[in-house]
Structures are given as C-alpha cells and as structure tokens.
N, C-alpha and C. Protein backbone atom coordinates (compact mmCIF):
# COMPACT_ATOMS: atom_id res chain seq x y z
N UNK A 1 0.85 -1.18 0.00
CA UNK A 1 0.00 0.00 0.00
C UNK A 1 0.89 1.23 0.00
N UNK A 2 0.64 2.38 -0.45
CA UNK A 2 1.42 3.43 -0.90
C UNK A 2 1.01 4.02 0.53
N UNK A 3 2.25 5.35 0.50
CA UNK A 3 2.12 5.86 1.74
C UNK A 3 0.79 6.75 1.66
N UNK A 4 0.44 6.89 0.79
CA UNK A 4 -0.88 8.15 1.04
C UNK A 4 -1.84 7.64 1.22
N UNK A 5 -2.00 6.40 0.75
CA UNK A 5 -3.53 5.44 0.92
C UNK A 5 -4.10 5.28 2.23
N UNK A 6 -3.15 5.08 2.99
CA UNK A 6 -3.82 4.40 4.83
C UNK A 6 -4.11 6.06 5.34
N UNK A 7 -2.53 7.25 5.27
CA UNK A 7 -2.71 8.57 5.94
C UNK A 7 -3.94 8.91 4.72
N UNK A 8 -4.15 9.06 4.08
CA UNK A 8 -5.21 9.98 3.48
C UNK A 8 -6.61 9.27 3.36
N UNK A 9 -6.72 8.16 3.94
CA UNK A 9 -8.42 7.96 4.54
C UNK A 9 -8.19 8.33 5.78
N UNK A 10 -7.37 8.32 6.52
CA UNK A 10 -7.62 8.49 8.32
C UNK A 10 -7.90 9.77 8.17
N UNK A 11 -7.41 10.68 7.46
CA UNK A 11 -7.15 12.25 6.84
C UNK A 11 -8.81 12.37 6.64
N UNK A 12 -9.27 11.81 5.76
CA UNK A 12 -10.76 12.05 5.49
C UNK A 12 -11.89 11.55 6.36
N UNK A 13 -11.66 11.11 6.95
CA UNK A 13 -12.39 10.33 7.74
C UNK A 13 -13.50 11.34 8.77
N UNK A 14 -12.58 12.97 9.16
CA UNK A 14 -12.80 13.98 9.44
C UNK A 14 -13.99 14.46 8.87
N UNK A 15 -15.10 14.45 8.87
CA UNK A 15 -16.71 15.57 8.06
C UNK A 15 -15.91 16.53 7.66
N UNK A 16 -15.16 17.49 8.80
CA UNK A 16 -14.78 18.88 8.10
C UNK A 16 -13.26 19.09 7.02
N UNK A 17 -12.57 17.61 7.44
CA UNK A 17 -11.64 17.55 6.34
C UNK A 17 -12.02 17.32 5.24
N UNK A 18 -12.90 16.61 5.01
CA UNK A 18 -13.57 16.18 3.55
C UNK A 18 -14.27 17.60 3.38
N UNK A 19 -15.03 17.96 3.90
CA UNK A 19 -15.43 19.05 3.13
C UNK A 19 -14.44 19.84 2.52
N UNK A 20 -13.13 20.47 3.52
CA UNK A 20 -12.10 21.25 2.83
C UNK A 20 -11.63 20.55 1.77
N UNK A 21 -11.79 19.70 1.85
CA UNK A 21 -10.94 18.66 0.94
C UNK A 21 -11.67 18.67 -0.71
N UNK A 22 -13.30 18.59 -0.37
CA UNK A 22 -14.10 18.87 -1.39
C UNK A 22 -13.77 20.08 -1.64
N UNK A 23 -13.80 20.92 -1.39
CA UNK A 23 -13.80 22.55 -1.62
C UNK A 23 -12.67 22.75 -2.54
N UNK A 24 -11.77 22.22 -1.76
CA UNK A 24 -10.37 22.40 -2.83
C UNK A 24 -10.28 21.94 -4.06
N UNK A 25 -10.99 20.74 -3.87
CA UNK A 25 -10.95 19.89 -5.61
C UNK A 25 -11.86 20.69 -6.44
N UNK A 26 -12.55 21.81 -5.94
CA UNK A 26 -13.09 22.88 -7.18
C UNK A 26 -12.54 24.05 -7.48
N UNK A 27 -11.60 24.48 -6.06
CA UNK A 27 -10.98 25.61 -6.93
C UNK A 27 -9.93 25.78 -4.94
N UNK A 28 -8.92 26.02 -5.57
CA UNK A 28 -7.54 26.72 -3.99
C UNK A 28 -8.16 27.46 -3.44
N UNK A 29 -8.04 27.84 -2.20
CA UNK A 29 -8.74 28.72 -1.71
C UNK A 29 -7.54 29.24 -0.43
N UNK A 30 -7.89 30.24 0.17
CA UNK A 30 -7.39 30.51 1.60
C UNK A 30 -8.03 30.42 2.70
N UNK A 31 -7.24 30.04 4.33
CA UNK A 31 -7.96 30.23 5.23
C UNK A 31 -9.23 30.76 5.08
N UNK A 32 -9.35 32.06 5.38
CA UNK A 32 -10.25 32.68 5.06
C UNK A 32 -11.44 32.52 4.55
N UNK A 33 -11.25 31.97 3.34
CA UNK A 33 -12.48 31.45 1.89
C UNK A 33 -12.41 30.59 2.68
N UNK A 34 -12.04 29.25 3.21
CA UNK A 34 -12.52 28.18 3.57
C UNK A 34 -13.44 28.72 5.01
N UNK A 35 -12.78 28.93 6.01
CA UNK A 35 -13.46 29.55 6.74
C UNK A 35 -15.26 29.96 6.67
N UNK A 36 -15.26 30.62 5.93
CA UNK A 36 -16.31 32.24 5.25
C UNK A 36 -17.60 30.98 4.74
N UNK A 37 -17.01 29.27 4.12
CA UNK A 37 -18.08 28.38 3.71
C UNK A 37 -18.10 27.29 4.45
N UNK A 38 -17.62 27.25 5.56
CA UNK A 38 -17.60 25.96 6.82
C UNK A 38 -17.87 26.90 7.89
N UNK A 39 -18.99 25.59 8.95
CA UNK A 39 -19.46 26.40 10.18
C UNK A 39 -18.26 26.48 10.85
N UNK A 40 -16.96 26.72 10.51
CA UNK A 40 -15.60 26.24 11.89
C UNK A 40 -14.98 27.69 11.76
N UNK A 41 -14.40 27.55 13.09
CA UNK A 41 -13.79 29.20 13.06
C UNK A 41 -12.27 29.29 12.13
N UNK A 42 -11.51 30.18 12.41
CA UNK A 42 -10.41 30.22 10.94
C UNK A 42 -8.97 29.59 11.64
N UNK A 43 -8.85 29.13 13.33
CA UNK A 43 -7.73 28.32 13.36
C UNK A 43 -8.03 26.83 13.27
N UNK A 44 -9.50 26.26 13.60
CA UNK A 44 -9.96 24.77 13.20
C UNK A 44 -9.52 24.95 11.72
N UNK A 45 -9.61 25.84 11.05
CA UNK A 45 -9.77 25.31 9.35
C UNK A 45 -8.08 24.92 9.19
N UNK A 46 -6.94 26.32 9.91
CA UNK A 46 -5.97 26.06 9.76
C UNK A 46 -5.40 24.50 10.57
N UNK A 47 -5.57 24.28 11.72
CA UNK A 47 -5.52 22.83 11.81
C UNK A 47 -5.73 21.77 10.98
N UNK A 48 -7.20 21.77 10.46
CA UNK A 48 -7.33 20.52 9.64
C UNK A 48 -6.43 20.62 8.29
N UNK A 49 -6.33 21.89 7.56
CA UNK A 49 -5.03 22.13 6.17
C UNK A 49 -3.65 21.34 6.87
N UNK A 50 -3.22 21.78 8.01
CA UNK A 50 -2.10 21.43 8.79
C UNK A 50 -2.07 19.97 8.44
N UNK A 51 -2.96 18.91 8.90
CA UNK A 51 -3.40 18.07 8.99
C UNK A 51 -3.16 17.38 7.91
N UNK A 52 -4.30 17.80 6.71
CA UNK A 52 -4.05 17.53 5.40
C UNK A 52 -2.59 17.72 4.80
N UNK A 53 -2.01 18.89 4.70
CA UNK A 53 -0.52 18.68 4.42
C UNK A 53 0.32 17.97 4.82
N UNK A 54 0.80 17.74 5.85
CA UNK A 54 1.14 16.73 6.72
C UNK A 54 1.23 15.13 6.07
N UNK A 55 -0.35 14.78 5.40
CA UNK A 55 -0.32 13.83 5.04
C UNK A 55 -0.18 13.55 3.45
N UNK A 56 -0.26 14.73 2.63
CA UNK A 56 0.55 14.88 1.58
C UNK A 56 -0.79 14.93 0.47
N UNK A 57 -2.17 15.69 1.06
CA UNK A 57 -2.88 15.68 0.29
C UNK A 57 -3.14 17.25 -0.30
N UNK A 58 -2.66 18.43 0.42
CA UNK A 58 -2.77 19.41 0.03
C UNK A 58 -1.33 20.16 0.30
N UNK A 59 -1.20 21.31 -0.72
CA UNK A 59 0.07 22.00 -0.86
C UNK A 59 -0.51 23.37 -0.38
N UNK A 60 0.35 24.07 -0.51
CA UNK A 60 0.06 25.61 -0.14
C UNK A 60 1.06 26.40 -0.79
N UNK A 61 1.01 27.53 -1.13
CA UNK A 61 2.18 29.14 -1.79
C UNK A 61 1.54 30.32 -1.37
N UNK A 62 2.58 30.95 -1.54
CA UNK A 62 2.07 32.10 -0.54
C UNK A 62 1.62 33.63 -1.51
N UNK A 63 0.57 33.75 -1.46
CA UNK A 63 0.01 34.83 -2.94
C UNK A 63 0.29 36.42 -1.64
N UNK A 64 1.10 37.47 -1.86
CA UNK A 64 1.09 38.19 -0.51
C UNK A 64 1.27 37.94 0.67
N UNK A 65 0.05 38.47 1.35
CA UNK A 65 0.31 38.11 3.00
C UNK A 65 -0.22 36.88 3.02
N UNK A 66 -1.38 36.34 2.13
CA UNK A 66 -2.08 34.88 2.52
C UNK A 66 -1.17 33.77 1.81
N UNK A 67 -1.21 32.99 2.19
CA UNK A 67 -1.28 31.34 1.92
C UNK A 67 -2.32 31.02 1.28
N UNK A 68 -2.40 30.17 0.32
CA UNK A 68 -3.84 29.62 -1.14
C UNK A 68 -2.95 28.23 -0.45
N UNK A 69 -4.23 27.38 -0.35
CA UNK A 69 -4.04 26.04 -0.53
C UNK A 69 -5.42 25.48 -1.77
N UNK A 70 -4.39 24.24 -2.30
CA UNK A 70 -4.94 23.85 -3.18
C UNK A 70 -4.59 22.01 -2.87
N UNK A 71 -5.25 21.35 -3.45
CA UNK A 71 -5.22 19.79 -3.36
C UNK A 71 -3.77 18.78 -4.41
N UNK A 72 -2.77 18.49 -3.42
CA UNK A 72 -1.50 18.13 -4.00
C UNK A 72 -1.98 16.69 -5.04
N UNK A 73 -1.30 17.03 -6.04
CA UNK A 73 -2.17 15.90 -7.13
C UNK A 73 -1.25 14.58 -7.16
N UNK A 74 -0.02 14.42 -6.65
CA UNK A 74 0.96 13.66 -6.54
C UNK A 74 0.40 12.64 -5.03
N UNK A 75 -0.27 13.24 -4.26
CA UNK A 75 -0.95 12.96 -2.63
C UNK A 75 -2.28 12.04 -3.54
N UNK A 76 -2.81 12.61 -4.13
CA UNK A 76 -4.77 12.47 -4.97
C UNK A 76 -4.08 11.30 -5.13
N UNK A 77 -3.38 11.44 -6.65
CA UNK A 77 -2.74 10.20 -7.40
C UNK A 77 -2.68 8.87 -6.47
N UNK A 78 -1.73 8.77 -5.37
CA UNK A 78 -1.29 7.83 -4.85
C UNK A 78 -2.52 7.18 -3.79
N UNK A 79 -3.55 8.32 -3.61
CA UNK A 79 -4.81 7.67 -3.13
C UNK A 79 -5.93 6.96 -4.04
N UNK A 80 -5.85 7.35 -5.19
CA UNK A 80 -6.62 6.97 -6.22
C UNK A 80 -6.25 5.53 -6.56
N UNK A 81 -4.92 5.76 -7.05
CA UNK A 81 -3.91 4.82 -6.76
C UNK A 81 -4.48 3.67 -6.25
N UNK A 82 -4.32 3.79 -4.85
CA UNK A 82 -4.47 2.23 -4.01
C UNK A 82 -5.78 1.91 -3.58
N UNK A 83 -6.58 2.97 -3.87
CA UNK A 83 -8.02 3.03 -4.09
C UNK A 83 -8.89 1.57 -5.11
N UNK A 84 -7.83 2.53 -6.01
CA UNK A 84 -8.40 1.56 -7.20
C UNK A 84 -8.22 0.39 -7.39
N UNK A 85 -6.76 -0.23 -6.30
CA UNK A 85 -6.13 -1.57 -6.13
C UNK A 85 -7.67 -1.98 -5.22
N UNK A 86 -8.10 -1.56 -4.29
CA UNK A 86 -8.83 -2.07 -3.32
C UNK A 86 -9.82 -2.90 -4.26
N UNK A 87 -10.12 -1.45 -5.21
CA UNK A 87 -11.43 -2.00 -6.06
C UNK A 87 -11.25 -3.08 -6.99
N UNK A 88 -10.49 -2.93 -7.35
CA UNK A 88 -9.80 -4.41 -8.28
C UNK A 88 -10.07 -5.31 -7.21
N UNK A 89 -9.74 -5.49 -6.56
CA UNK A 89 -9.96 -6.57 -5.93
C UNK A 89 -10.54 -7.04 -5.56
N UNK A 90 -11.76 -6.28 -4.71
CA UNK A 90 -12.89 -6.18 -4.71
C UNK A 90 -13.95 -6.99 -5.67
N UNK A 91 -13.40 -6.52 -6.95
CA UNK A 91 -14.63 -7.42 -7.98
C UNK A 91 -14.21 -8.33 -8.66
N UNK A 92 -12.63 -8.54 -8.59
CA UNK A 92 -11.90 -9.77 -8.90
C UNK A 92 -12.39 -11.18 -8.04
N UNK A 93 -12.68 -10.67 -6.08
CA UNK A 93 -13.35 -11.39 -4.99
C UNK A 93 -14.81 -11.79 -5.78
N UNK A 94 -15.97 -10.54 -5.99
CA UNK A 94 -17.35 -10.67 -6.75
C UNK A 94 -17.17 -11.69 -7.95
N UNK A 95 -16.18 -11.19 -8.78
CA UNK A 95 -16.37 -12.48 -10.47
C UNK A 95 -16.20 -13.97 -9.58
N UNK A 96 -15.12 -14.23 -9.04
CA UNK A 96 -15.50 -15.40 -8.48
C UNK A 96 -16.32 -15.87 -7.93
N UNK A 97 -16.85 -15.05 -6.87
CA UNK A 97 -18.02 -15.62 -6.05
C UNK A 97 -19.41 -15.96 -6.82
N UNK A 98 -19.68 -14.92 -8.45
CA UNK A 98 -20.35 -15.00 -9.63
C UNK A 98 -20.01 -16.60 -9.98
N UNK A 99 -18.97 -16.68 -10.48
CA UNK A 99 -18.73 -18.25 -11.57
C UNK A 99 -19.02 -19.03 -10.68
N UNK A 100 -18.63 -19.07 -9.27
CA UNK A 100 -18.82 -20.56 -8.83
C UNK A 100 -20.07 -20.60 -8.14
N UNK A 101 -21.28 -19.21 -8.04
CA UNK A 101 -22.66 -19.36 -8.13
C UNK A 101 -23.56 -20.02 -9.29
N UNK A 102 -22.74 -19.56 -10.36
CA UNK A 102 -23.20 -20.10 -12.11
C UNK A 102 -22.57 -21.53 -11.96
N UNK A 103 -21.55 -22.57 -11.24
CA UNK A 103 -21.16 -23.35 -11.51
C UNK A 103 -22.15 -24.20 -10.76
N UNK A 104 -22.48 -23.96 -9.38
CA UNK A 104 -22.93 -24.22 -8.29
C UNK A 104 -24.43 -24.17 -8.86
N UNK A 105 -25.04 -23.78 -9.27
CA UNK A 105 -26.30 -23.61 -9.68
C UNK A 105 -26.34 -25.03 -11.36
N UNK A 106 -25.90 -24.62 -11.57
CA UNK A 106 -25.32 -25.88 -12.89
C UNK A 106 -25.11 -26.75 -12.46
N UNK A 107 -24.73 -26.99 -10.90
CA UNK A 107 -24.49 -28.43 -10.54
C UNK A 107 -25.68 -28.91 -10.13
N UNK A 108 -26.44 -27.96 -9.24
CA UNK A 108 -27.82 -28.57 -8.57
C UNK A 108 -27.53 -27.78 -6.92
N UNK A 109 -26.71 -27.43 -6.72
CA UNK A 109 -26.48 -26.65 -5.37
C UNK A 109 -26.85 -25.35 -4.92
N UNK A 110 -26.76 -25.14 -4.10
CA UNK A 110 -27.11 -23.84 -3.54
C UNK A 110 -25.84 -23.26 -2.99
N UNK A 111 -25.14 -22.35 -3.80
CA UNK A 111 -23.91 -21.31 -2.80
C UNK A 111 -23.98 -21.06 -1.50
N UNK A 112 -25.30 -21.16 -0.97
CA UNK A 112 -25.80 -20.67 0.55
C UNK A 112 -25.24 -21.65 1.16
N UNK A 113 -25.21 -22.87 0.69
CA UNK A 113 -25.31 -24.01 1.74
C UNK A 113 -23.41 -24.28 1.76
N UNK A 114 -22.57 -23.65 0.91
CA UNK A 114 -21.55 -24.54 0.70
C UNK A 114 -20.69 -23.70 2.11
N UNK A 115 -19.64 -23.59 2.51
CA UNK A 115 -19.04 -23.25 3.45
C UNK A 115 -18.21 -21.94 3.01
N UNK A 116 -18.01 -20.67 3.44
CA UNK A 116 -17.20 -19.83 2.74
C UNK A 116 -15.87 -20.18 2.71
N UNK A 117 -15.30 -20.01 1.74
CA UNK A 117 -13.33 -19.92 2.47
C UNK A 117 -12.96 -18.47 2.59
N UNK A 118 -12.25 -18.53 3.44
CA UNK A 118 -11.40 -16.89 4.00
C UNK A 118 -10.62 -16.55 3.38
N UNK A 119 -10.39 -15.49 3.09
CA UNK A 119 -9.13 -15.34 2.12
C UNK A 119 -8.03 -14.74 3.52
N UNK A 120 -6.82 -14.55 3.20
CA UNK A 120 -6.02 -14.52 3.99
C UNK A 120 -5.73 -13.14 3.62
C-alpha cells in the first residue's frame, strides 16, 4: 500500500476535512475562503489544512500576505492509486463468487449451503 492510501483515509475520515478537501478539488482557496463556507472558526480550518498537508494531500504558496491552498495531485494520485487496487480486488473477490454461483447452480447446489473460504 502506498504511503498516502492508509494517511489519506484516516485524513478524510474527518466531516470537516472532507469538506475542505471537497472545496479544494473545485478551486484553492485561503484560510479565510474556507473559513467564510464551513461552520468552523479560521484556526480549526488552519488545523485541519495542517493536517491535510502533513499527510501529503494538500500543498500551499504564498500569494502576498495569505497562503492559497490547493489539493497536492501527486498525494490524490497515490490515493486513487491504491483506491483503485482495493477496487480491483474487490470485484476480482465478486467475479468469483459469480462463476462458482453459475457453476454451483449448474451443478444442482445452492452457494448458501456450501461453506465460505477466507481469504487470507
């Protein structure tokens, strides 16, 4: 598993990180702007960015006196990334459990009745 996959669900896992998190994937914003569209005051928002950077899902530059954060796409990537491993696998687990319902049914059996095996 890549390093961003495990930190960047614990990262989201947060209501108000995902929201910043949503927010960002439409356009950078600052403290402030984030602030001004979440019920949280403007050092919770800076905590949770803290937070998020930290785990390598958002970047920041400094436009003047503010800081713009925006959503690091190299952080996205590597969550999408192992995301998408999950899901592979996921329905790689489903096609099987499919064929040997279609096999199992072709034999005269019922899938219900047979015993599961665990995967390890």
């Amino acid at each position: 598993m890549s390093a961003y996959g495990d930190a960047g669900l614990g990262l989201l896992g947060d209501p108000m990180r995902r929201a910043i998190f949503e927010t960002l994937a439409r356009r950078p914003s600052s403290v402030g702007e984030l602030a001004e569209q979440l019920p949280i005051s403007r050092p919770a928002v800076s905590q949770h960015l803290k937070a998020l950077k930290d785990g390598g899902l958002v970047v920041s530059h400094a436009e003047g006196t503010r800081r713009i954060y925006r959503l690091n796409p190299q952080g996205v990537a590597a969550l999408r990334s192992w995301l998408d491993g999950v899901w592979e696998h996921a329905l790689a687990d489903f096609h099987k459990f499919a064929e040997q319902a279609v096999a199992d049914e072709n034999a005269g059996t019922d899938p219900a009745d047979q015993p599961r095996k665990e995967q390890p």
